[in-house]
PDB file of N, CA and C in Angstrom:
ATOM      1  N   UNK A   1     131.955 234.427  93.493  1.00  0.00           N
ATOM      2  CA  UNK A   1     133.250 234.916  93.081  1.00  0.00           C
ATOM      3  C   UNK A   1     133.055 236.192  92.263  1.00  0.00           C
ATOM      4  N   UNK A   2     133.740 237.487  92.688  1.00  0.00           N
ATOM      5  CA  UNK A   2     133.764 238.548  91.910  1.00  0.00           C
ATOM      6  C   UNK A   2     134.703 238.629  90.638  1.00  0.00           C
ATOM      7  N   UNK A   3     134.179 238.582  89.705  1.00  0.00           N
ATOM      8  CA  UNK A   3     134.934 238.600  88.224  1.00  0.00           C
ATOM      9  C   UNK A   3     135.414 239.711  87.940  1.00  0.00           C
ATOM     10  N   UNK A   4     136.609 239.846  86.907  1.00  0.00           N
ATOM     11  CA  UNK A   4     137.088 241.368  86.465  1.00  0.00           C
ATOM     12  C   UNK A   4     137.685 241.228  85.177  1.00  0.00           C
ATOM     13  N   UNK A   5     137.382 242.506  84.585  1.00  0.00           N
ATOM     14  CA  UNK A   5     137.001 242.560  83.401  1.00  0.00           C
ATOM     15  C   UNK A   5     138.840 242.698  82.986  1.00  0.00           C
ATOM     16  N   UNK A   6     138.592 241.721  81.541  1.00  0.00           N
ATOM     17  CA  UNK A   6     139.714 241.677  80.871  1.00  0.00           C
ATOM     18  C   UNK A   6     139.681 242.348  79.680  1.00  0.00           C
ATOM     19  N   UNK A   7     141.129 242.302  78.667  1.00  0.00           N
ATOM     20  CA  UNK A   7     140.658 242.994  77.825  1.00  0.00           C
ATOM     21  C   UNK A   7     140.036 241.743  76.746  1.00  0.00           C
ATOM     22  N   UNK A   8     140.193 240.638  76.615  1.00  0.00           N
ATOM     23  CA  UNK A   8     139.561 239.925  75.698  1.00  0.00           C
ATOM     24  C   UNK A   8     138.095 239.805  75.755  1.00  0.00           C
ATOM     25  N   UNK A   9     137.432 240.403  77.185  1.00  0.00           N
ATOM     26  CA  UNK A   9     136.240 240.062  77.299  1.00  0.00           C
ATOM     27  C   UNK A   9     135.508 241.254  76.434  1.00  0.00           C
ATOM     28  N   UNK A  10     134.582 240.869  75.609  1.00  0.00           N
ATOM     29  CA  UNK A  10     133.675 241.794  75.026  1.00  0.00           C
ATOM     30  C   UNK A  10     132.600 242.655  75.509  1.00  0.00           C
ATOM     31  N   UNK A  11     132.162 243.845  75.210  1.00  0.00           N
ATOM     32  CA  UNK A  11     131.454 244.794  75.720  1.00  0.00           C
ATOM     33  C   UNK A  11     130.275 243.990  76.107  1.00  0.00           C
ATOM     34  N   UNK A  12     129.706 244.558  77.419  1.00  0.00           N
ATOM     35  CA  UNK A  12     128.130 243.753  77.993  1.00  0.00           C
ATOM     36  C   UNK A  12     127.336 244.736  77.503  1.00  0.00           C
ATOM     37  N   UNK A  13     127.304 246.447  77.174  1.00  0.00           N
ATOM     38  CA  UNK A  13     126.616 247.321  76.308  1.00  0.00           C
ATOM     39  C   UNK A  13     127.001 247.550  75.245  1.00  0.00           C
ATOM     40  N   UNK A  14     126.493 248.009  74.040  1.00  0.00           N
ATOM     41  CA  UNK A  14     126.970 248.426  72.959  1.00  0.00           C
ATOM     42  C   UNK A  14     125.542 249.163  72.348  1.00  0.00           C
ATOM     43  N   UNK A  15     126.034 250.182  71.485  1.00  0.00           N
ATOM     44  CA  UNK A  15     125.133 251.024  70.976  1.00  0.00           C
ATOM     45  C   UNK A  15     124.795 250.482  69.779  1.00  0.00           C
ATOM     46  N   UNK A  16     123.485 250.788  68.972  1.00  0.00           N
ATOM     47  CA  UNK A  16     122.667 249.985  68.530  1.00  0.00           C
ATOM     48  C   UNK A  16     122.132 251.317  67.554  1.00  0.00           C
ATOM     49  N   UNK A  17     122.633 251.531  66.562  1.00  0.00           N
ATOM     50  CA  UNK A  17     121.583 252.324  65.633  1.00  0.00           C
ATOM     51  C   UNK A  17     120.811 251.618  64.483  1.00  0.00           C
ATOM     52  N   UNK A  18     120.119 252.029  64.268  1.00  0.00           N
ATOM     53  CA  UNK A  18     118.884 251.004  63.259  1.00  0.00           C
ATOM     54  C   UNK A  18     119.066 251.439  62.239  1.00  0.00           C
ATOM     55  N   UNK A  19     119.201 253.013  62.098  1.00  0.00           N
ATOM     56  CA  UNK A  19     119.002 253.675  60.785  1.00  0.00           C
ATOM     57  C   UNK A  19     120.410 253.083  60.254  1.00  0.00           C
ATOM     58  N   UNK A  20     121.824 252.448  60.922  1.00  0.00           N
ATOM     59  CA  UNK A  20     122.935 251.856  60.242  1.00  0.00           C
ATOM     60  C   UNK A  20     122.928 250.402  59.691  1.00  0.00           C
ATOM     61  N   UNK A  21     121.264 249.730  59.913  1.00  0.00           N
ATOM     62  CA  UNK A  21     121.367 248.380  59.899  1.00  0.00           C
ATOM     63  C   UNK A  21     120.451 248.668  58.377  1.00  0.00           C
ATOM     64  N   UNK A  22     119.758 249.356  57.808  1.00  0.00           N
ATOM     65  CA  UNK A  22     119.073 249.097  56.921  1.00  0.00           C
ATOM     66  C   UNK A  22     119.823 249.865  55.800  1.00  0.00           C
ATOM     67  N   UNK A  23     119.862 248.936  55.016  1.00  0.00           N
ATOM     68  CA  UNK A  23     121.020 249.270  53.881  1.00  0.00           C
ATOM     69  C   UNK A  23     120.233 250.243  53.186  1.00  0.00           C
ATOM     70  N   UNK A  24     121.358 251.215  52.234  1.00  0.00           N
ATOM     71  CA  UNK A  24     120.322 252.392  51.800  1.00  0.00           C
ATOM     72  C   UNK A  24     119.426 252.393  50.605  1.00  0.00           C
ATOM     73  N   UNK A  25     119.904 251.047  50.114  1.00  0.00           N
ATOM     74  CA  UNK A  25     118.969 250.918  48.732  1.00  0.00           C
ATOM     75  C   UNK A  25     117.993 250.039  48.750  1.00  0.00           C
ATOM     76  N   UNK A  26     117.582 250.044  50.116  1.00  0.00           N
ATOM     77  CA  UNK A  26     116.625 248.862  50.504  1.00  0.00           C
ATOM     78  C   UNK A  26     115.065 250.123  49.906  1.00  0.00           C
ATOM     79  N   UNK A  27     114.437 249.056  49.366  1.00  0.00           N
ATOM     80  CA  UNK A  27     112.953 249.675  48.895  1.00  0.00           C
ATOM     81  C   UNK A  27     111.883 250.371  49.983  1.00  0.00           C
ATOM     82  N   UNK A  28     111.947 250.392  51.183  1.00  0.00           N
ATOM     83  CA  UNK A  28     111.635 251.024  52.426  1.00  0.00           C
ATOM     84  C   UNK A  28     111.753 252.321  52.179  1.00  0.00           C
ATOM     85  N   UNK A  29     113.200 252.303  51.938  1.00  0.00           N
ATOM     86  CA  UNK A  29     114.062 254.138  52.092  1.00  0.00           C
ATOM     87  C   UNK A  29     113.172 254.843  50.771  1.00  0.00           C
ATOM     88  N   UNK A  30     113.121 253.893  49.865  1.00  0.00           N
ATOM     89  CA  UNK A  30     112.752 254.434  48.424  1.00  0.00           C
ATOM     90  C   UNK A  30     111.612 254.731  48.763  1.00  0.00           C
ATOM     91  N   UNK A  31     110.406 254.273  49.136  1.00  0.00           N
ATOM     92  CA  UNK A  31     109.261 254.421  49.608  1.00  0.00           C
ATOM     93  C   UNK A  31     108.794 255.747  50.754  1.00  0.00           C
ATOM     94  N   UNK A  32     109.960 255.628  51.722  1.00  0.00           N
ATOM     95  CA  UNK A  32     109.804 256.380  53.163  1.00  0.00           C
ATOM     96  C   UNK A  32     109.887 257.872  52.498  1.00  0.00           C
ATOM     97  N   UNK A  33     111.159 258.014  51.439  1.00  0.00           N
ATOM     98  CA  UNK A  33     111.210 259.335  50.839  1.00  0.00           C
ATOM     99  C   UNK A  33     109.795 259.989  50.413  1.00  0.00           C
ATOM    100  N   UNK A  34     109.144 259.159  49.563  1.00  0.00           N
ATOM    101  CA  UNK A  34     107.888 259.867  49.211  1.00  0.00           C
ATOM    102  C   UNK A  34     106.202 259.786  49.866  1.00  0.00           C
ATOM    103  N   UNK A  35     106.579 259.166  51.071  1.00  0.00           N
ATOM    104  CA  UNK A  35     105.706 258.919  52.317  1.00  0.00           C
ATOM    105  C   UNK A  35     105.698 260.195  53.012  1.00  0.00           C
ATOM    106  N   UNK A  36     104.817 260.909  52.740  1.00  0.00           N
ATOM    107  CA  UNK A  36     104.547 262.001  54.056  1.00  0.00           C
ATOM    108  C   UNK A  36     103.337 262.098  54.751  1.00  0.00           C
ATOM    109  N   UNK A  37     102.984 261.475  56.014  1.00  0.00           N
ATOM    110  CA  UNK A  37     101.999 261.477  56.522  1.00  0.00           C
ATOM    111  C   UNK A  37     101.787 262.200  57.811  1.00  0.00           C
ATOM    112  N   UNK A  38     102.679 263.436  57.901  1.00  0.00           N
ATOM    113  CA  UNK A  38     103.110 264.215  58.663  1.00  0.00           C
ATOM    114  C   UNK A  38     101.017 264.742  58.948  1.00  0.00           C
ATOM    115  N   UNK A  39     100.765 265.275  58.001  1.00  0.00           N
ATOM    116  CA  UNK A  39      98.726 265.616  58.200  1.00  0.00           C
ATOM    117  C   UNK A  39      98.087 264.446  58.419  1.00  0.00           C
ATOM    118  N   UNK A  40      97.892 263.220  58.567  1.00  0.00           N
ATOM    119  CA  UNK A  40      97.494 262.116  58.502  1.00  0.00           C
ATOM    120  C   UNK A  40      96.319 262.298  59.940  1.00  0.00           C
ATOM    121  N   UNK A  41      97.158 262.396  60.993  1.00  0.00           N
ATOM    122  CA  UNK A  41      96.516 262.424  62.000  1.00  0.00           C
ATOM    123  C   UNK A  41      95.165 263.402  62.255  1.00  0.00           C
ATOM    124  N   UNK A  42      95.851 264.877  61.744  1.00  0.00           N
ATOM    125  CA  UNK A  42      94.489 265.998  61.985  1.00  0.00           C
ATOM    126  C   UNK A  42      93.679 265.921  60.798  1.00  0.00           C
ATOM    127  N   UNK A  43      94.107 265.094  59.687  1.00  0.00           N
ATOM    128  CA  UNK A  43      93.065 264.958  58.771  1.00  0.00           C
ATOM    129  C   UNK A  43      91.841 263.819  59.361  1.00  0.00           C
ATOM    130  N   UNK A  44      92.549 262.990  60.102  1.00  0.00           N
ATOM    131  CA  UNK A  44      91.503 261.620  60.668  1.00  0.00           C
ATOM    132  C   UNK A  44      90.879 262.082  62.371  1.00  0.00           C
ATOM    133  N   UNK A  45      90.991 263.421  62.562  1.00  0.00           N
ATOM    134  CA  UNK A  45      90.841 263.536  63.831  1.00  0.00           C
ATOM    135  C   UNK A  45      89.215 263.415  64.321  1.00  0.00           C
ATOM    136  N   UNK A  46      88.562 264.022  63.619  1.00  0.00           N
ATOM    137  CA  UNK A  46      86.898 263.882  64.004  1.00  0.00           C
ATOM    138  C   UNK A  46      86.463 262.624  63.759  1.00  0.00           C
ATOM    139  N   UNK A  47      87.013 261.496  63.321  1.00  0.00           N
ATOM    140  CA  UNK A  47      86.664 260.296  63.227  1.00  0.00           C
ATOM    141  C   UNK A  47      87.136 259.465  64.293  1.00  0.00           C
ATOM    142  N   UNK A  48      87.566 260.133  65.134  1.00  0.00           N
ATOM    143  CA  UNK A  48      88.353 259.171  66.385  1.00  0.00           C
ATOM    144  C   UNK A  48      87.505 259.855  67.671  1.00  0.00           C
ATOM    145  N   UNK A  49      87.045 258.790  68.520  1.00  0.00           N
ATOM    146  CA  UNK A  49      86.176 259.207  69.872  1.00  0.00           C
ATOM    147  C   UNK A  49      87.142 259.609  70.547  1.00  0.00           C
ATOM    148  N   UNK A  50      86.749 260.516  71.815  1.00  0.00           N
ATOM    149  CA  UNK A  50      87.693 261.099  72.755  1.00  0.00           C
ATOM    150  C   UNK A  50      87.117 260.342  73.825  1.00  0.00           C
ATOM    151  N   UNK A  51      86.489 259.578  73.775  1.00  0.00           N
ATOM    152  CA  UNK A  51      86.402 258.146  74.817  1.00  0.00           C
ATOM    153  C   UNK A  51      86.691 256.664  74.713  1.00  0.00           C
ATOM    154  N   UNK A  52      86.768 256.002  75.724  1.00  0.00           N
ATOM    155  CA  UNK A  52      87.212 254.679  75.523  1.00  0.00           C
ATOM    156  C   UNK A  52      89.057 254.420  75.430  1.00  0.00           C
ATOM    157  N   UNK A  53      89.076 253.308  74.906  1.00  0.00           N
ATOM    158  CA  UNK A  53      90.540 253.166  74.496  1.00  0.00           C
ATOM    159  C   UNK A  53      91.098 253.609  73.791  1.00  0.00           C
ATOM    160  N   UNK A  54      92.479 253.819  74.051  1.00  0.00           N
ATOM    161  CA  UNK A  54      93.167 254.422  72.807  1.00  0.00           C
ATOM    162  C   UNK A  54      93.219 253.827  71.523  1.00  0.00           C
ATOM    163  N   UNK A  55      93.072 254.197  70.322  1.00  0.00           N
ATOM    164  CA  UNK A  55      93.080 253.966  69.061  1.00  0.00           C
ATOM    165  C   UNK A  55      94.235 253.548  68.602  1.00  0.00           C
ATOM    166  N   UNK A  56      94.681 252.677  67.658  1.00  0.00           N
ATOM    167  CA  UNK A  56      95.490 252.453  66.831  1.00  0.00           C
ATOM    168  C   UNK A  56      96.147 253.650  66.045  1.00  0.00           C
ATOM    169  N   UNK A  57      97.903 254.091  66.435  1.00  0.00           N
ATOM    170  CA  UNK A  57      97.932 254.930  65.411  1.00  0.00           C
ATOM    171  C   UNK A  57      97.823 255.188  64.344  1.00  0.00           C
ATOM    172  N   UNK A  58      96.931 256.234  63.086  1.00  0.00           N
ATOM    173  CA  UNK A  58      96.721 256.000  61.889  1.00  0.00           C
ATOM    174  C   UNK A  58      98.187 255.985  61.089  1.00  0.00           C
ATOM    175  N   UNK A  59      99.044 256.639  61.654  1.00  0.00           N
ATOM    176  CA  UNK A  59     100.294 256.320  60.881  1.00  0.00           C
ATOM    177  C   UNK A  59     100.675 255.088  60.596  1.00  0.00           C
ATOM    178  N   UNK A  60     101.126 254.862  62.086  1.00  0.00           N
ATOM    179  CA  UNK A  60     101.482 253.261  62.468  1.00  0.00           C
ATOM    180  C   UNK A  60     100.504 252.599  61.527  1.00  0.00           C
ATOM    181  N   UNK A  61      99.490 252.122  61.339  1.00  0.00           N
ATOM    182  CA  UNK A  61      98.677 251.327  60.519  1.00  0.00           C
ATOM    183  C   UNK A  61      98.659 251.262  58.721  1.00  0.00           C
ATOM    184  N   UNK A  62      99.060 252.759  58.312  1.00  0.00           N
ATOM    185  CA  UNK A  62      99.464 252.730  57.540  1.00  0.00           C
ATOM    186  C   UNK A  62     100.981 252.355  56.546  1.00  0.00           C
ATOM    187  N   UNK A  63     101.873 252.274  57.330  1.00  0.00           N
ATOM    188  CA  UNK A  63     103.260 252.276  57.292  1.00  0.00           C
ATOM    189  C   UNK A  63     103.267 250.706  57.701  1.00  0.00           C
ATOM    190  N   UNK A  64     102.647 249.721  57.970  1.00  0.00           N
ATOM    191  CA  UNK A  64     102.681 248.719  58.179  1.00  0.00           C
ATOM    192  C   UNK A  64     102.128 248.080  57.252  1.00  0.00           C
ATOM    193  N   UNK A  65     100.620 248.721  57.141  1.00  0.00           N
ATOM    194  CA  UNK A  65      99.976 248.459  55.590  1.00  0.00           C
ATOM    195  C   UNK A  65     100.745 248.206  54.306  1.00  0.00           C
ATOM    196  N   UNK A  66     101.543 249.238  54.034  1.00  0.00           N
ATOM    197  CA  UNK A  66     102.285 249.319  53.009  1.00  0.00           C
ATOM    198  C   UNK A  66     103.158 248.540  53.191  1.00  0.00           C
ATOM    199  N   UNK A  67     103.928 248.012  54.268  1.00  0.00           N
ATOM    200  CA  UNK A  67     105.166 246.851  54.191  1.00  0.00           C
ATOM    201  C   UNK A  67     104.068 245.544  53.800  1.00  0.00           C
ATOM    202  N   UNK A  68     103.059 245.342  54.695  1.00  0.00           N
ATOM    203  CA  UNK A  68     102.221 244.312  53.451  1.00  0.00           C
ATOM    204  C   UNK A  68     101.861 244.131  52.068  1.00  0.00           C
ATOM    205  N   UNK A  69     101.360 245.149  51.533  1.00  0.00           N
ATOM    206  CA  UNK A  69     101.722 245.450  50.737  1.00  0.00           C
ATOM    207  C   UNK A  69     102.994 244.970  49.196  1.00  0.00           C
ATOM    208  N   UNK A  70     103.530 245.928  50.137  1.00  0.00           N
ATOM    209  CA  UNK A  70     105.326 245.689  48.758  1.00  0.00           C
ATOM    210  C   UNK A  70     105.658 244.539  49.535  1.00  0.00           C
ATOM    211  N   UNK A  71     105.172 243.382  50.256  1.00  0.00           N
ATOM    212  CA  UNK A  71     106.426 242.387  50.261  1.00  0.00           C
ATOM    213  C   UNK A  71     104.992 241.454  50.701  1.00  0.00           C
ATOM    214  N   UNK A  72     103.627 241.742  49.972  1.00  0.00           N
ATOM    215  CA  UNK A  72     103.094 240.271  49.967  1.00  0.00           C
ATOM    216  C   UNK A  72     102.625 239.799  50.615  1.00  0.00           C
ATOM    217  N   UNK A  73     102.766 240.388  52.039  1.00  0.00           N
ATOM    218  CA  UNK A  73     101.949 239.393  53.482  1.00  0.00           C
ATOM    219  C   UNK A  73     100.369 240.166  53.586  1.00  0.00           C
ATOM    220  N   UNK A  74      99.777 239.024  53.429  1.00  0.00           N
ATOM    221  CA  UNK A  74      98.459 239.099  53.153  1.00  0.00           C
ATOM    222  C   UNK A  74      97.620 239.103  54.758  1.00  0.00           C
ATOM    223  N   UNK A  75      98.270 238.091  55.581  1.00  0.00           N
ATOM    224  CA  UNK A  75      97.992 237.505  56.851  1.00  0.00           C
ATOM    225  C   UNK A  75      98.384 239.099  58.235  1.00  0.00           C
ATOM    226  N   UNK A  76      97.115 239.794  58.272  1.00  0.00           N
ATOM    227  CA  UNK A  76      97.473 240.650  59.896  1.00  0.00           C
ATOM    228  C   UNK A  76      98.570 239.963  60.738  1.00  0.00           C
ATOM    229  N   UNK A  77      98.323 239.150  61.123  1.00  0.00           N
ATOM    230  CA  UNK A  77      98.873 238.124  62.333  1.00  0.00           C
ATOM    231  C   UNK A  77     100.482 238.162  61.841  1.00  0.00           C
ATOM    232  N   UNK A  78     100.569 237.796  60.477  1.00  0.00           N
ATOM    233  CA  UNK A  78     101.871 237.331  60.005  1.00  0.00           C
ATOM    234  C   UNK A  78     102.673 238.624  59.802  1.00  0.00           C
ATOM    235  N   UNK A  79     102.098 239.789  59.361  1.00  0.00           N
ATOM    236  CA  UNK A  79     102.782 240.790  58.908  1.00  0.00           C
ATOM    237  C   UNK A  79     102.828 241.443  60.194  1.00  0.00           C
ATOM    238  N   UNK A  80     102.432 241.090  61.783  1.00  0.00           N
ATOM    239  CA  UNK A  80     102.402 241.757  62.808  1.00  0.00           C
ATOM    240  C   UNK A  80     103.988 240.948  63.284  1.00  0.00           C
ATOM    241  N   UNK A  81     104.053 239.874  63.260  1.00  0.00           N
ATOM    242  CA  UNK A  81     105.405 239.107  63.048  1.00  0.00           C
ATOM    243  C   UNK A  81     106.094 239.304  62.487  1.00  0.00           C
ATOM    244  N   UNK A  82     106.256 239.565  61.214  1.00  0.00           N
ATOM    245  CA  UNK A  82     106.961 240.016  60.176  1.00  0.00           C
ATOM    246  C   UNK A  82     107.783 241.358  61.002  1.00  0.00           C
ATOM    247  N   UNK A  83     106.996 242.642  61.158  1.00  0.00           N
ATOM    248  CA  UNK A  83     107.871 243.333  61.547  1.00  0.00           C
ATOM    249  C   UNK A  83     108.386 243.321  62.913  1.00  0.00           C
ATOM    250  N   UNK A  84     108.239 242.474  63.701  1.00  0.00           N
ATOM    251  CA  UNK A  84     108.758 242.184  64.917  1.00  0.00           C
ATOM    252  C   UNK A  84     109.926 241.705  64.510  1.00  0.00           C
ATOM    253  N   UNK A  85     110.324 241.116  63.572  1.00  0.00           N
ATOM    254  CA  UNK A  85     111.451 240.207  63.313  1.00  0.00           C
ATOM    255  C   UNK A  85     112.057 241.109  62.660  1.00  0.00           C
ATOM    256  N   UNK A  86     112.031 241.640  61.119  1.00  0.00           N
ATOM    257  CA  UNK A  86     112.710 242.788  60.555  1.00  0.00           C
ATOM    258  C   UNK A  86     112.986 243.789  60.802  1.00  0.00           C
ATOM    259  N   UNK A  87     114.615 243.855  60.825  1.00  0.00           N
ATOM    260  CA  UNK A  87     114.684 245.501  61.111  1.00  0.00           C
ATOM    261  C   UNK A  87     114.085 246.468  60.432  1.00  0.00           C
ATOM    262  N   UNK A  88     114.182 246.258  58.892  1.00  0.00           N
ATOM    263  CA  UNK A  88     113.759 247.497  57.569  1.00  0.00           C
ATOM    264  C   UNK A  88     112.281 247.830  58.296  1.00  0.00           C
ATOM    265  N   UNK A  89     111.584 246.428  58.291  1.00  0.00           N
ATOM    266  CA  UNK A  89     110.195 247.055  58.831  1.00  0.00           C
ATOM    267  C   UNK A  89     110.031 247.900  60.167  1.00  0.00           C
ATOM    268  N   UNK A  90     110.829 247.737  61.156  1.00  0.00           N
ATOM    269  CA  UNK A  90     110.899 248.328  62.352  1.00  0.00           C
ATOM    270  C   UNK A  90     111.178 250.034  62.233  1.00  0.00           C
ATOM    271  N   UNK A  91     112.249 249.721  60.971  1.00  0.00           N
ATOM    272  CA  UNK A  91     112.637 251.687  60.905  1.00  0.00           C
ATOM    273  C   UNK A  91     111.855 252.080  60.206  1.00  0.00           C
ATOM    274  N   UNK A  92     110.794 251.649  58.795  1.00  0.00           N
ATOM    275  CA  UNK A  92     109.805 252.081  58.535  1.00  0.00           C
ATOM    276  C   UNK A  92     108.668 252.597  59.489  1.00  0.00           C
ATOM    277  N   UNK A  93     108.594 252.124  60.102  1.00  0.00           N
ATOM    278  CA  UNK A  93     107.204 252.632  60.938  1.00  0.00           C
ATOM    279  C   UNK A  93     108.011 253.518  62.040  1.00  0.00           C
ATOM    280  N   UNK A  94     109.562 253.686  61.998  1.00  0.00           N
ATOM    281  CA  UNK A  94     109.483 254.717  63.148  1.00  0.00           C
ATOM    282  C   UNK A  94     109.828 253.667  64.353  1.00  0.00           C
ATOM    283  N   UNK A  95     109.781 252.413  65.144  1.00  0.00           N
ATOM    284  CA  UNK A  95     109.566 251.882  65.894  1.00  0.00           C
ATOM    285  C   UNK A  95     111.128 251.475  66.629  1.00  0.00           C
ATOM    286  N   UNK A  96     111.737 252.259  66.828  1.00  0.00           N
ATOM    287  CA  UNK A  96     113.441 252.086  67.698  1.00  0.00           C
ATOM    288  C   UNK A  96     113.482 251.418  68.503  1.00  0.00           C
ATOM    289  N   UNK A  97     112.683 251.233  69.398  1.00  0.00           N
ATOM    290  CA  UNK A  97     112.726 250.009  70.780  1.00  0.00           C
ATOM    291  C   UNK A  97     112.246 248.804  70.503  1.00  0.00           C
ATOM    292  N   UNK A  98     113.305 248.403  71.825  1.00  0.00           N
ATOM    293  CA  UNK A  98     113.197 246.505  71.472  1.00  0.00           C
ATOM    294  C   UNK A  98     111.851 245.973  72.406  1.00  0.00           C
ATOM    295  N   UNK A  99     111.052 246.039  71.862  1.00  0.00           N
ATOM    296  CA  UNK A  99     109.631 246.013  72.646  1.00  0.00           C
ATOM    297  C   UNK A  99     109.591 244.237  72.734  1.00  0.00           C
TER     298      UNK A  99
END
């Protein structure tokens, strides 16, 4: 049976911004302000092989670091969960898609 759309029925897309889900006085933002790791990469560059697999980004690792950090998770495994589940942690590291 072909269905048709009413007006009570609710949107099947809707737009999704992240940067509107993390409130602004969340300790992230406070943090992200004085986070610049914009050199991070060409400072760590001769320490990374140009063979094999790709490397872990040094950003990414750091910006995750630090949500361990300020909120305590001691556990890799757990704080790799952790931001899978949290948004704040997701817009900290930059990470917009629903991976």
């Amino acid at each position: 049976m072909i269905g048709f759309k009413t007006d009570h029925q609710k949107r099947l897309f809707y737009s999704f911004d992240l940067e509107d889900h993390v409130p602004q006085n969340h300790l992230l933002r406070g943090i992200n302000q004085h986070l610049d790791l914009s050199n991070l990469r060409q400072h760590l560059a001769e320490y990374y092989s140009h063979t094999g697999r790709p490397s872990i980004d040094p950003e990414l690792m750091i910006r995750m670091l630090i949500i361990g950090y300020s909120f305590g998770i001691r556990s890799e495994r757990r704080l790799c969960e952790e931001v899978h589940l949290n948004l704040a942690y997701r817009w900290i590291r930059r990470l917009m898609t629903w991976a």
